[in-house]
N, C-alpha and C. Protein backbone atom coordinates (compact mmCIF):
# COMPACT_ATOMS: atom_id res chain seq x y z
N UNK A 1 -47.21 106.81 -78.91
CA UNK A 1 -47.35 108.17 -78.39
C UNK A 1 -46.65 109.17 -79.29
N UNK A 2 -45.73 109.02 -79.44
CA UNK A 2 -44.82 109.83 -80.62
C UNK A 2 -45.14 109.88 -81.49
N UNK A 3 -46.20 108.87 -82.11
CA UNK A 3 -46.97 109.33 -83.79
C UNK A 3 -47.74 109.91 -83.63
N UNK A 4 -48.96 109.55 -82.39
CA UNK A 4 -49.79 110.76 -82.14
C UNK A 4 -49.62 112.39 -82.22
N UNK A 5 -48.16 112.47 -81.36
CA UNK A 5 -47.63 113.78 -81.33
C UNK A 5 -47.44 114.19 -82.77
N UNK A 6 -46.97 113.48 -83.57
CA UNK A 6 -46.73 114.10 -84.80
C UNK A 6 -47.13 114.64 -86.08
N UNK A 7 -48.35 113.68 -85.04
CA UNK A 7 -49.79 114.02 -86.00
C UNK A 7 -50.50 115.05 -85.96
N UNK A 8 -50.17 115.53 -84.69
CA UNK A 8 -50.73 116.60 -84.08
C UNK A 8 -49.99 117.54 -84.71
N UNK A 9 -48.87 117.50 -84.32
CA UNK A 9 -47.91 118.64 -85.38
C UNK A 9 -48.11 118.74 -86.73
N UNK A 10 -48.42 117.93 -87.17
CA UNK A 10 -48.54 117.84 -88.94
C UNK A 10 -49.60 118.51 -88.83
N UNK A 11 -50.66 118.05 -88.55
CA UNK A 11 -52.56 118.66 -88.78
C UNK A 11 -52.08 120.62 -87.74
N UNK A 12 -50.99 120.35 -87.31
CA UNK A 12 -51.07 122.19 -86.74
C UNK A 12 -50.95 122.74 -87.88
N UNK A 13 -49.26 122.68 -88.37
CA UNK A 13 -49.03 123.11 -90.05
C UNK A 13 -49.65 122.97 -90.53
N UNK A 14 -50.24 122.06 -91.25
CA UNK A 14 -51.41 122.11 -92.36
C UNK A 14 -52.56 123.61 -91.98
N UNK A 15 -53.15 123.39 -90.77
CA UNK A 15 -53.77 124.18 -90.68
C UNK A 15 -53.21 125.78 -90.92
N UNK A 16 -51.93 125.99 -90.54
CA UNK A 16 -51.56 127.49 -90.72
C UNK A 16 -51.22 127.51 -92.45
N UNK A 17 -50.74 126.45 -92.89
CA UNK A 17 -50.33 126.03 -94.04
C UNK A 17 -51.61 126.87 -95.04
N UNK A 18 -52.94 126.37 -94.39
CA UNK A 18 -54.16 126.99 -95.06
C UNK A 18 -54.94 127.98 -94.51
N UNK A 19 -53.97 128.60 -93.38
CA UNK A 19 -54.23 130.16 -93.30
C UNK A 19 -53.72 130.69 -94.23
N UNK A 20 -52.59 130.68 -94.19
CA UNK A 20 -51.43 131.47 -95.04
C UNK A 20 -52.06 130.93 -96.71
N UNK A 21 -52.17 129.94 -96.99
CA UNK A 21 -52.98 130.13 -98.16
C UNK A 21 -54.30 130.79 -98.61
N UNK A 22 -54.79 130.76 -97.91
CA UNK A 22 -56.40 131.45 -97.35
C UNK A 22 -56.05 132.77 -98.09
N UNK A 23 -55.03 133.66 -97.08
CA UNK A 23 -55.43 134.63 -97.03
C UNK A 23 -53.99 135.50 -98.13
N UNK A 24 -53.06 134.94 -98.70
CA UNK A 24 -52.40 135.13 -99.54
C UNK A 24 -53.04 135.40 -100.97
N UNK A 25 -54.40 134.41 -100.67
CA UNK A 25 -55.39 134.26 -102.36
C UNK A 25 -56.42 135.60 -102.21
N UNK A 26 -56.33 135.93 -100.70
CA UNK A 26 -57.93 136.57 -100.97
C UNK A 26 -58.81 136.13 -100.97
N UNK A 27 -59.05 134.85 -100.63
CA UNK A 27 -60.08 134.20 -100.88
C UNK A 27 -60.93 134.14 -99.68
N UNK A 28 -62.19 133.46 -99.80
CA UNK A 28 -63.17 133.26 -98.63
C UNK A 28 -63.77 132.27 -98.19
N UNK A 29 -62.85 131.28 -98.28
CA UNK A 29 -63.69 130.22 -97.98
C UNK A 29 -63.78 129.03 -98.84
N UNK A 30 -63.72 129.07 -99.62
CA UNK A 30 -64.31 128.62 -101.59
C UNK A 30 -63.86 129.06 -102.67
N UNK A 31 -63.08 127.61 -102.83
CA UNK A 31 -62.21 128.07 -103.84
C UNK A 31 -61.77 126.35 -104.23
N UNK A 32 -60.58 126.04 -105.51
CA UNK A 32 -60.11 125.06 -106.27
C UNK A 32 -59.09 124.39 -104.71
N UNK A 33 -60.24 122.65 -105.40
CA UNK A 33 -58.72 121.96 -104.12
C UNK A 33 -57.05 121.78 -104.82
N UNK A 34 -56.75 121.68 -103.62
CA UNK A 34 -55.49 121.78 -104.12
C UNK A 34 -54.23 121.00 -103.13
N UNK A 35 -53.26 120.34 -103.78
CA UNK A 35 -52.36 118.90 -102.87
C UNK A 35 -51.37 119.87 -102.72
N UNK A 36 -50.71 118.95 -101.57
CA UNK A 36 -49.27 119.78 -100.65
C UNK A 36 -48.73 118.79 -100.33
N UNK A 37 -47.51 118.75 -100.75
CA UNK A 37 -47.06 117.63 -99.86
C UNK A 37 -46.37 118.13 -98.46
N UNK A 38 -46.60 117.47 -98.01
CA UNK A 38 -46.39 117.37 -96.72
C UNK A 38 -45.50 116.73 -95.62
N UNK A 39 -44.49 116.25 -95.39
CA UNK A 39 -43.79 114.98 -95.10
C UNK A 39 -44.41 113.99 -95.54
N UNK A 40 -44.95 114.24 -97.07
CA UNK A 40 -44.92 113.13 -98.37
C UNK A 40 -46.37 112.50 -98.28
N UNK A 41 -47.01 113.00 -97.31
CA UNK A 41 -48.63 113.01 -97.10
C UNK A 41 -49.44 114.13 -97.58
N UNK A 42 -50.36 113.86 -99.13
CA UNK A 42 -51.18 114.69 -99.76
C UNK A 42 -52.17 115.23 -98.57
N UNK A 43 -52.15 116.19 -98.51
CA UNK A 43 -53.53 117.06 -98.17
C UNK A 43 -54.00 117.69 -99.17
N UNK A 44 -55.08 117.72 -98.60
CA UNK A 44 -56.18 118.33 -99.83
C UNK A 44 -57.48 119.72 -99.13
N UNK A 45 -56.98 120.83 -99.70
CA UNK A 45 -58.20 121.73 -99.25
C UNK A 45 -59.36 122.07 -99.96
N UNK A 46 -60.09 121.99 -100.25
CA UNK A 46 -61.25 122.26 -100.85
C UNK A 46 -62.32 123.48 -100.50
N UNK A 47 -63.16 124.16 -101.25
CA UNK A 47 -64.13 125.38 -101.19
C UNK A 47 -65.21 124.84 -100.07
N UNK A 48 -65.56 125.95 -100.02
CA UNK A 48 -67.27 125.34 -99.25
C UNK A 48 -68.01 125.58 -100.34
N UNK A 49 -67.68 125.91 -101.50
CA UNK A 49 -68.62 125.62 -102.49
C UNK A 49 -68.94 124.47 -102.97
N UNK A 50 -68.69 123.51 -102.66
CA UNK A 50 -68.82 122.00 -103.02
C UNK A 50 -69.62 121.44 -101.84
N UNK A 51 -69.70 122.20 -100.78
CA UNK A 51 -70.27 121.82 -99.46
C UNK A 51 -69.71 121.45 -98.27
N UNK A 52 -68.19 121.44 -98.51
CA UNK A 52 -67.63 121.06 -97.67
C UNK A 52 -65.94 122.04 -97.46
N UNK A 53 -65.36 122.04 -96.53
CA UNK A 53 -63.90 122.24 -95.81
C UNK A 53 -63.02 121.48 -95.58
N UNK A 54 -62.13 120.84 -96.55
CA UNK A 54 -61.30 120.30 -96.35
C UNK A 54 -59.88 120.49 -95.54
N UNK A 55 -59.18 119.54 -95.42
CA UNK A 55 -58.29 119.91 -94.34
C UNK A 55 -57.70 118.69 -93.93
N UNK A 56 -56.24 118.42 -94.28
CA UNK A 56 -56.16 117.32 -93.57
C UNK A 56 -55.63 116.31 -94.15
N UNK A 57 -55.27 114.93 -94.18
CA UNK A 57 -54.75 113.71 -95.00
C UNK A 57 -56.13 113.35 -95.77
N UNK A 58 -55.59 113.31 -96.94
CA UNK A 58 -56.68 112.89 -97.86
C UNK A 58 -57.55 111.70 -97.42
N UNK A 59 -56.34 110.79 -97.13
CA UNK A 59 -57.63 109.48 -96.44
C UNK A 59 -58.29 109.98 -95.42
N UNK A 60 -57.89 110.90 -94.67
CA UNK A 60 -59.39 111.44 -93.52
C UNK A 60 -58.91 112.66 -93.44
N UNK A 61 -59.48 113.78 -94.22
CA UNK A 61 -59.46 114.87 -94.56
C UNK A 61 -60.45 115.44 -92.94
N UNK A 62 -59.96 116.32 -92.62
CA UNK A 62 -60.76 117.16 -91.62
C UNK A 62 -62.12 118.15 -92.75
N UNK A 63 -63.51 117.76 -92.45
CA UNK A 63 -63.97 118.50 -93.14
C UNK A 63 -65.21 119.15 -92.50
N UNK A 64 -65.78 120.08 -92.95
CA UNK A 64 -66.59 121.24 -92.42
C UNK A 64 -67.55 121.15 -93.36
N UNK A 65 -68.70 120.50 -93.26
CA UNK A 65 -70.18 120.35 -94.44
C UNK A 65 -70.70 121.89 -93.97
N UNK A 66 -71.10 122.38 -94.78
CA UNK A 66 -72.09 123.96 -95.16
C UNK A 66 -73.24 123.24 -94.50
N UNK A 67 -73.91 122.26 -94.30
CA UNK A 67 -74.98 121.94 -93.86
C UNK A 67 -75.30 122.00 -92.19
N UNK A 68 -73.75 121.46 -91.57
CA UNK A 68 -73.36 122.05 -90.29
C UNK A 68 -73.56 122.97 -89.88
N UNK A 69 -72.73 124.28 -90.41
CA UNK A 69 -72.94 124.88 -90.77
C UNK A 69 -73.91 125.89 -90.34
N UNK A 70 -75.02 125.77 -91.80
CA UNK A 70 -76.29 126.29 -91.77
C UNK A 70 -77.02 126.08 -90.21
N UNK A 71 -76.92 124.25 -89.69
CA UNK A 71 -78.02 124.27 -88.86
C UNK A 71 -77.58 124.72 -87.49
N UNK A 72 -76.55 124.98 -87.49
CA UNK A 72 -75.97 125.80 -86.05
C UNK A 72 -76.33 127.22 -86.37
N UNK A 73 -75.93 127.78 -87.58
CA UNK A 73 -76.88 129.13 -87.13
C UNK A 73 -77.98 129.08 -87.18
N UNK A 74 -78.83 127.97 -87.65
CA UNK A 74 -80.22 128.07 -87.12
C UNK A 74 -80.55 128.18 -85.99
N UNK A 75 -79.94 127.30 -85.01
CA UNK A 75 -79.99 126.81 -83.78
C UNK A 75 -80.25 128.36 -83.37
N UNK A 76 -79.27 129.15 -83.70
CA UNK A 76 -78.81 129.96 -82.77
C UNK A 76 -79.79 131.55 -82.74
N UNK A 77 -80.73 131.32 -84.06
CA UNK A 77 -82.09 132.19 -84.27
C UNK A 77 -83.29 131.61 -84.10
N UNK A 78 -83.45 130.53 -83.59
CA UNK A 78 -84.78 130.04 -83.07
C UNK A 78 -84.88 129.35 -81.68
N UNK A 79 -84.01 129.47 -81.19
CA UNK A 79 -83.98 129.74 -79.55
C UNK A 79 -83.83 128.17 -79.13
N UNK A 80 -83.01 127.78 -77.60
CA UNK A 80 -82.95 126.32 -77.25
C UNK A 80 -84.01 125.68 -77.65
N UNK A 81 -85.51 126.30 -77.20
CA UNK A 81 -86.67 125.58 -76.51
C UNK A 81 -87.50 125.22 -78.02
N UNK A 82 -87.21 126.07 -79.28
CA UNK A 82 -87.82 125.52 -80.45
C UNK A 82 -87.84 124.08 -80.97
N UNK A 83 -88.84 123.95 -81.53
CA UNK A 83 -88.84 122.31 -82.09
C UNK A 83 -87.78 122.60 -82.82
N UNK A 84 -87.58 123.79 -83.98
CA UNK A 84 -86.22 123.84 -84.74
C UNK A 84 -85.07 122.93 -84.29
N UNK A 85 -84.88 123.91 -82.78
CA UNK A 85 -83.51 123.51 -82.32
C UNK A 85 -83.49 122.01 -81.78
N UNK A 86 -84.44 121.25 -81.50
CA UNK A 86 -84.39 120.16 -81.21
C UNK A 86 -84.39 119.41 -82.54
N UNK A 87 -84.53 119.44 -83.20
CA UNK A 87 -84.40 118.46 -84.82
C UNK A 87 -83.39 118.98 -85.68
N UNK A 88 -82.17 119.90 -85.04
CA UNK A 88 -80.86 120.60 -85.70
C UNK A 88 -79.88 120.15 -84.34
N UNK A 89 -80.07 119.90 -83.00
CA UNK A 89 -79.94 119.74 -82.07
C UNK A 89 -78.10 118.77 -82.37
N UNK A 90 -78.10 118.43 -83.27
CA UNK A 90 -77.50 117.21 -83.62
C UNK A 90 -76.31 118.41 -84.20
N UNK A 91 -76.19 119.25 -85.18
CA UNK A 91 -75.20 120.38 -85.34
C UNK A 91 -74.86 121.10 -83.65
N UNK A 92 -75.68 121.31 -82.71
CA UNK A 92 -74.47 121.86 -81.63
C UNK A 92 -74.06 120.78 -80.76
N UNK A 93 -74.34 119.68 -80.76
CA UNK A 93 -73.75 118.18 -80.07
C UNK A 93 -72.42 117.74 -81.21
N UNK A 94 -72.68 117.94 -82.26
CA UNK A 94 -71.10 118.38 -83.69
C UNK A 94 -69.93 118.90 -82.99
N UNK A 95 -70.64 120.19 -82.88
CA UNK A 95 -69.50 121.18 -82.70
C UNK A 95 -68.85 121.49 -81.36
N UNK A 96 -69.86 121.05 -80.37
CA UNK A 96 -69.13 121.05 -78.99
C UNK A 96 -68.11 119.66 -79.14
N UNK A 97 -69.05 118.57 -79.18
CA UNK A 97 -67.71 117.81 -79.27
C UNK A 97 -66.36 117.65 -80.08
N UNK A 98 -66.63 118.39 -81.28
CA UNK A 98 -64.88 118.78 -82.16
C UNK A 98 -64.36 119.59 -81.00
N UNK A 99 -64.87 120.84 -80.14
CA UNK A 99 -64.19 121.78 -79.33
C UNK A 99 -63.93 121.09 -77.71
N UNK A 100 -64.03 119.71 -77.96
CA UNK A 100 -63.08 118.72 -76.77
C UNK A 100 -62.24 118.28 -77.43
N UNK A 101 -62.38 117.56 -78.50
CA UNK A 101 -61.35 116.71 -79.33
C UNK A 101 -60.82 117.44 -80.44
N UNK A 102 -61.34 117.82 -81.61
CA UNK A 102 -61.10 117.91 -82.59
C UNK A 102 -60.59 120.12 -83.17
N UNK A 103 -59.15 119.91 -82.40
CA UNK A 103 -59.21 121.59 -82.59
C UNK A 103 -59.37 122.18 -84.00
N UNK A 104 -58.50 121.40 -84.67
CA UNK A 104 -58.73 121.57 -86.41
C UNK A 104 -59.55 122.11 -87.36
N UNK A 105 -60.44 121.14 -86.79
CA UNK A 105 -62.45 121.13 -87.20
C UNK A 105 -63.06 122.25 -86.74
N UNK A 106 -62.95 122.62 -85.34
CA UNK A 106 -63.57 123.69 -84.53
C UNK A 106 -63.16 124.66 -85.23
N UNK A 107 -61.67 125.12 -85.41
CA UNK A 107 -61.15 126.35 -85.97
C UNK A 107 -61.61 125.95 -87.51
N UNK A 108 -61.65 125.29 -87.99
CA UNK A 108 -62.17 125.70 -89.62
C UNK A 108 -64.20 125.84 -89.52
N UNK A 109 -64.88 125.52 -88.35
CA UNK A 109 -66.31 125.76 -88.62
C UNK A 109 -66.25 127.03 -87.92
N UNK A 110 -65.56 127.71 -87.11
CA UNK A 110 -65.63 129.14 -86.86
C UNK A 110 -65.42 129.95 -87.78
N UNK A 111 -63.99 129.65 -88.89
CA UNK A 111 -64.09 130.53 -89.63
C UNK A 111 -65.09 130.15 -90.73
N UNK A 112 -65.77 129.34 -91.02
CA UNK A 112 -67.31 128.97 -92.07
C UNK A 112 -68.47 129.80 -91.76
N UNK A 113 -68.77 129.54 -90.15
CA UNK A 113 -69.74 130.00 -89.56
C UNK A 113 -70.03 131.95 -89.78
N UNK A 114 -68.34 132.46 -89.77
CA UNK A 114 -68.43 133.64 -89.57
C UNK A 114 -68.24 134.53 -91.05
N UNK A 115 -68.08 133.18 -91.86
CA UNK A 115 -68.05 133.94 -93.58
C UNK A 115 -69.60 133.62 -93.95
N UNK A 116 -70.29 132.88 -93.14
CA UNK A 116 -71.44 132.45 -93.66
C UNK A 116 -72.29 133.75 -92.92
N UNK A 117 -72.29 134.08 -91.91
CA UNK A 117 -73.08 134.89 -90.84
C UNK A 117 -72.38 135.70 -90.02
N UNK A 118 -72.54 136.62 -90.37
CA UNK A 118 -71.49 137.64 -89.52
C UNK A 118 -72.24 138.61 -88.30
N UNK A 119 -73.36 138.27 -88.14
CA UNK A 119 -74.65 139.57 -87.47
C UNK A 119 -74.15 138.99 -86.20
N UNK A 120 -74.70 139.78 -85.30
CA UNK A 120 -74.37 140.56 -84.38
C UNK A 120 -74.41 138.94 -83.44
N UNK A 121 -75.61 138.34 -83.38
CA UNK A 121 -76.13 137.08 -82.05
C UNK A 121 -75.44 136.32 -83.04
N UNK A 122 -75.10 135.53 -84.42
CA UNK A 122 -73.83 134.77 -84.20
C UNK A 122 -72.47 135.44 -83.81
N UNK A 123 -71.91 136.90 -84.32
CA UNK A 123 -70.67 136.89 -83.38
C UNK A 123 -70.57 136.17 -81.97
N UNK A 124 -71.98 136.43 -81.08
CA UNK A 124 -72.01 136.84 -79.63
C UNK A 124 -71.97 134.99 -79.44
N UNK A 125 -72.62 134.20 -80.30
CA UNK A 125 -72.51 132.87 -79.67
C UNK A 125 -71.61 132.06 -80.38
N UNK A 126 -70.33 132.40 -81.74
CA UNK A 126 -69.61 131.70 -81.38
C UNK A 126 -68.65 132.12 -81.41
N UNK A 127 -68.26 133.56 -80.42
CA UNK A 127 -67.19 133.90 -79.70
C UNK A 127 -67.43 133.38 -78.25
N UNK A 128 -69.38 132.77 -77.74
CA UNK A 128 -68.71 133.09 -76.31
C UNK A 128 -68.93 130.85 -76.35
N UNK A 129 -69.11 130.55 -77.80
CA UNK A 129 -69.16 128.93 -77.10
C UNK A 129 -68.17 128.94 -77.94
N UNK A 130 -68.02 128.13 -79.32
CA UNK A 130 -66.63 127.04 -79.74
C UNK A 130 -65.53 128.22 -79.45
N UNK A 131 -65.46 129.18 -80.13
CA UNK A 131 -64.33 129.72 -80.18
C UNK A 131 -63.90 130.17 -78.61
N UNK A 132 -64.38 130.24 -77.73
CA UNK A 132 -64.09 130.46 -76.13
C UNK A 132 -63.43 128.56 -75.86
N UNK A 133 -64.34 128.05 -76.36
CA UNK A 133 -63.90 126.49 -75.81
C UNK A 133 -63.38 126.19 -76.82
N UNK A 134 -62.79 126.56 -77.96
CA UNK A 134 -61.62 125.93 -78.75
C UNK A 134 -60.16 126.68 -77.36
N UNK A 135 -60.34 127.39 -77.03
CA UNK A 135 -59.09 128.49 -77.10
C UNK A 135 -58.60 127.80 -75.76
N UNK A 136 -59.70 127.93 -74.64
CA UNK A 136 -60.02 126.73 -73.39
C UNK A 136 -59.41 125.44 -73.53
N UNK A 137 -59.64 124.88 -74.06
CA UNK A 137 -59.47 123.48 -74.34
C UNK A 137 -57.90 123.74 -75.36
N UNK A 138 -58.00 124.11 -76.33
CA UNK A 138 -56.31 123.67 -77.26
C UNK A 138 -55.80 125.04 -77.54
N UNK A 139 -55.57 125.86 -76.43
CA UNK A 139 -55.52 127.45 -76.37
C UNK A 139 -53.78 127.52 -77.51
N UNK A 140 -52.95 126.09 -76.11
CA UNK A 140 -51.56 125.90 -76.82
C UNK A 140 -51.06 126.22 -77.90
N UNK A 141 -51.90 125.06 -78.44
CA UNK A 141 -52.04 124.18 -79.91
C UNK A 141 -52.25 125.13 -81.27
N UNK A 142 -53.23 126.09 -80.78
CA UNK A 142 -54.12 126.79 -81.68
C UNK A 142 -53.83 128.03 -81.63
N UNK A 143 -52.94 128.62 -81.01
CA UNK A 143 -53.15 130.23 -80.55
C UNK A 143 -52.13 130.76 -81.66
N UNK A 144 -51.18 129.85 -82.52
CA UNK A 144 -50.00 130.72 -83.59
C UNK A 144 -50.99 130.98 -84.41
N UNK A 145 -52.29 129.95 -84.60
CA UNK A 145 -52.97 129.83 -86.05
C UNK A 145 -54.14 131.32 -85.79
N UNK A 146 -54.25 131.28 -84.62
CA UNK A 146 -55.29 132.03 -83.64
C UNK A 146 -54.83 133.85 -84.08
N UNK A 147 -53.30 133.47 -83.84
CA UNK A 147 -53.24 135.31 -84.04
C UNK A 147 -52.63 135.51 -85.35
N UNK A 148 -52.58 134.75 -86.55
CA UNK A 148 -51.92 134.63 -87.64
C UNK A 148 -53.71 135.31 -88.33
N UNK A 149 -54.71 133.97 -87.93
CA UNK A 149 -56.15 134.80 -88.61
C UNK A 149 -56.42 135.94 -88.25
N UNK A 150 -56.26 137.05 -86.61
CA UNK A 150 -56.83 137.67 -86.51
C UNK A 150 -56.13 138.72 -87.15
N UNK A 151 -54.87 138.54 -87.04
CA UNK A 151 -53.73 139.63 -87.53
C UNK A 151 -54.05 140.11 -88.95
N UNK A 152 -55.04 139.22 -89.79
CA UNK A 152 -55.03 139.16 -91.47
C UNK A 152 -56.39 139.66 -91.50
N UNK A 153 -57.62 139.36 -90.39
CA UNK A 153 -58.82 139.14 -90.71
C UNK A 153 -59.50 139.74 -89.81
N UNK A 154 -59.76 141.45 -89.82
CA UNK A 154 -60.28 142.06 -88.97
C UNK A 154 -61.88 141.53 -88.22
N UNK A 155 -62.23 141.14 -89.17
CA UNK A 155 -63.71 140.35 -88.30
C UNK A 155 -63.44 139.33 -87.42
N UNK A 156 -62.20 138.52 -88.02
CA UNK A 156 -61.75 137.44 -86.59
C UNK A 156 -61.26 138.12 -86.10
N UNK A 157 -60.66 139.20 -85.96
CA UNK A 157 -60.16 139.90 -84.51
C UNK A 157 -61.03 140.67 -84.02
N UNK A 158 -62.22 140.99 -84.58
CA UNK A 158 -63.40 141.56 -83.74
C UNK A 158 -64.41 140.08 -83.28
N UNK A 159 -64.57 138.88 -83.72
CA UNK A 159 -64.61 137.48 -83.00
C UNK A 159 -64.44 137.73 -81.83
N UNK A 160 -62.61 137.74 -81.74
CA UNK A 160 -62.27 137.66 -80.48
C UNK A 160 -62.23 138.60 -79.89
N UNK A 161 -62.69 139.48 -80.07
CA UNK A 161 -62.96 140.39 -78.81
C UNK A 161 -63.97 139.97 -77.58
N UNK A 162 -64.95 139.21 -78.39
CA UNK A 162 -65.99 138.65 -77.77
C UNK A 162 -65.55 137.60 -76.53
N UNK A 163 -64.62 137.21 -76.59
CA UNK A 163 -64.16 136.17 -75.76
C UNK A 163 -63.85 136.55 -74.43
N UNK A 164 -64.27 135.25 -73.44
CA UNK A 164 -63.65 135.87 -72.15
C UNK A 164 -62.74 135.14 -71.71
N UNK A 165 -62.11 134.74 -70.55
CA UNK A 165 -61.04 134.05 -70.57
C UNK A 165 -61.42 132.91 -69.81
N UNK A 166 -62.34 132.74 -69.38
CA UNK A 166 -62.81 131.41 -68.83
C UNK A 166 -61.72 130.29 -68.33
N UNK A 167 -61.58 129.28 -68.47
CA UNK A 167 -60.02 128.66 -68.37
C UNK A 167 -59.00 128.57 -69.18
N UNK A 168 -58.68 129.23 -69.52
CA UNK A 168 -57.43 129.61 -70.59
C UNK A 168 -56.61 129.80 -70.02
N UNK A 169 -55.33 129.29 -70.31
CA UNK A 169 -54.42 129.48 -69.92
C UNK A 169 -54.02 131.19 -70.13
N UNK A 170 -52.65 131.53 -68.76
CA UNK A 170 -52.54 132.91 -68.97
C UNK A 170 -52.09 133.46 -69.95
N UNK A 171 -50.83 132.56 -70.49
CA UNK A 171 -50.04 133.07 -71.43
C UNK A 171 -51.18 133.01 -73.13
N UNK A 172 -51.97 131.75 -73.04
CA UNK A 172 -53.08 131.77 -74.31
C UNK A 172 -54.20 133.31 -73.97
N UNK A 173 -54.53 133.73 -73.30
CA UNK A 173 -55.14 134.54 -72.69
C UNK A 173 -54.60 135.75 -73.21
N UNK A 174 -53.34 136.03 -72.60
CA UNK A 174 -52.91 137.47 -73.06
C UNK A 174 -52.19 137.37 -74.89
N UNK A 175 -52.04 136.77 -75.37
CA UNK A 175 -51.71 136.52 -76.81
C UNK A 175 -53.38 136.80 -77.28
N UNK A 176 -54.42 136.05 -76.72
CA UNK A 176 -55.58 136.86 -77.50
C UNK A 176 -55.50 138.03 -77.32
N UNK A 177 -56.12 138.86 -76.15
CA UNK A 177 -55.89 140.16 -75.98
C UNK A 177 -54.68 140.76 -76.88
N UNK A 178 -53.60 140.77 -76.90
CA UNK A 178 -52.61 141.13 -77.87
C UNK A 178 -53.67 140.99 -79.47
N UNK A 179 -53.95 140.68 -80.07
CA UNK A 179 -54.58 140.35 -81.27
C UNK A 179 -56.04 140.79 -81.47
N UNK A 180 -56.77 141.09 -80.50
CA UNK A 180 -58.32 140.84 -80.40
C UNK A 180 -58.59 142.38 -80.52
N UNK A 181 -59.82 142.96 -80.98
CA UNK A 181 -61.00 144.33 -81.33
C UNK A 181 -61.45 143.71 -80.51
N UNK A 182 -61.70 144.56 -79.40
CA UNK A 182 -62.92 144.57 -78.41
C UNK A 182 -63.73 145.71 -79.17
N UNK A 183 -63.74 146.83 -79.76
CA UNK A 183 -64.93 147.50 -80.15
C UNK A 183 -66.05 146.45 -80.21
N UNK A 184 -67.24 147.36 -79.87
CA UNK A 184 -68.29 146.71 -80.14
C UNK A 184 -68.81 145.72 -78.44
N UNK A 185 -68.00 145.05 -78.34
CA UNK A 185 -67.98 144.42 -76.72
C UNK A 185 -67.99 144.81 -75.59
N UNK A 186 -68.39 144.51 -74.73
CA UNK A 186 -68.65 144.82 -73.67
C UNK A 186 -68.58 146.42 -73.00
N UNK A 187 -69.62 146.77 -73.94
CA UNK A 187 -69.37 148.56 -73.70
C UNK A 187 -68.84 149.32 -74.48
N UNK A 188 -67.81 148.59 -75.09
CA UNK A 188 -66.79 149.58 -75.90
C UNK A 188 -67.05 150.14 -76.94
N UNK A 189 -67.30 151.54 -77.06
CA UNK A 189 -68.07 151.74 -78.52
C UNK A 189 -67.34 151.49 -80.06
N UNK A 190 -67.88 151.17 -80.67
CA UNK A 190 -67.25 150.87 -81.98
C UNK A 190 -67.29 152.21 -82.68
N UNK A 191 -66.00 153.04 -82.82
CA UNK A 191 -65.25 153.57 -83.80
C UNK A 191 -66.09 153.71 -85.40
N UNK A 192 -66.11 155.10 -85.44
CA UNK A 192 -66.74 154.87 -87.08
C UNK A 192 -65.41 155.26 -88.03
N UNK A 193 -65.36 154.50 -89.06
CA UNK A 193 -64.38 154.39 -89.67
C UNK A 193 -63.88 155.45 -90.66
């Protein structure tokens, strides 16, 4: 039980580990991998220019394929009932199940999804599915890494505006709100700049 826990702790850091790298570079997504040690465990992050999101212990790197990706925003412009979505069907059965188990994964294909597609019906579906049921499900876990991106990354804090609070805990709940652009949501007019 105690390694589990620590594992969990390790894969948290790492993950803020590659916020804070993320967004120190400027970068978007894609870019040179690169090792950390870690309590003496290499991680390795990698671009999505190679096709993939790394993240994680090199022997099982948490990773995010562009192909994922792609077929979830397909999903999400050719409607449930399309043959599309039934032969891509297999990318939102992916990603719901990382957003039971796998918080890591979820939070690195949100931020893929939203450097890949930023229009209006993906904001709206994955602020109101993974990123509502990442926050739901590992609100705890995830919410330093949660207001560290939005604080840096005005489009993830207009993300979360989109969110509602569904079962979230209170205290995960009002830390979004603290962090989150509702412009644009639910009525609120968006501000011209």
């Amino acid at each position: 039980m105690k390694d589990n826990s620590n594992h969990a702790f390790q894969d948290f850091l790492v993950l803020i580990a590659f916020i804070v790298h993320r967004r120190k570079a400027k970068l978007d997504l894609g870019f040179e991998s690169l090792l950390l040690k870690f309590y003496a465990t290499p991680v390795r992050f990698a671009r999505h220019g190679d096709g993939h999101i790394y993240l994680g212990n090199m022997n099982k790197p948490s990773i995010v394929e562009q192909s994922l990706v792609d077929a979830w925003i397909k999903i999400q412009y050719s409607g449930a009932e399309s043959k599309e979505a039934d032969e891509l069907w297999w990318a939102w059965d992916t990603v719901f199940e990382w957003s039971c188990e796998k918080p890591d994964q979820t939070f690195l294909f949100v931020l893929a999804v939203l450097n890949t597609d930023s229009s209006t019906k993906i904001m709206q579906n994955l602020s109101a599915g993974p990123l509502e049921d990442l926050l739901s499900n590992f609100g705890m876990q995830i919410i330093d890494a949660i207001e560290v991106e939005a604080k840096s990354n005005p489009k993830f804090a207009s993300l979360l505006g989109g969110v509602w609070k569904s079962s979230m805990a209170d205290e995960v709940w009002a830390r979004v709100q603290s962090v989150w652009d509702q412009r644009g949501w639910d009525g609120i007019p968006e501000e011209s700049a």
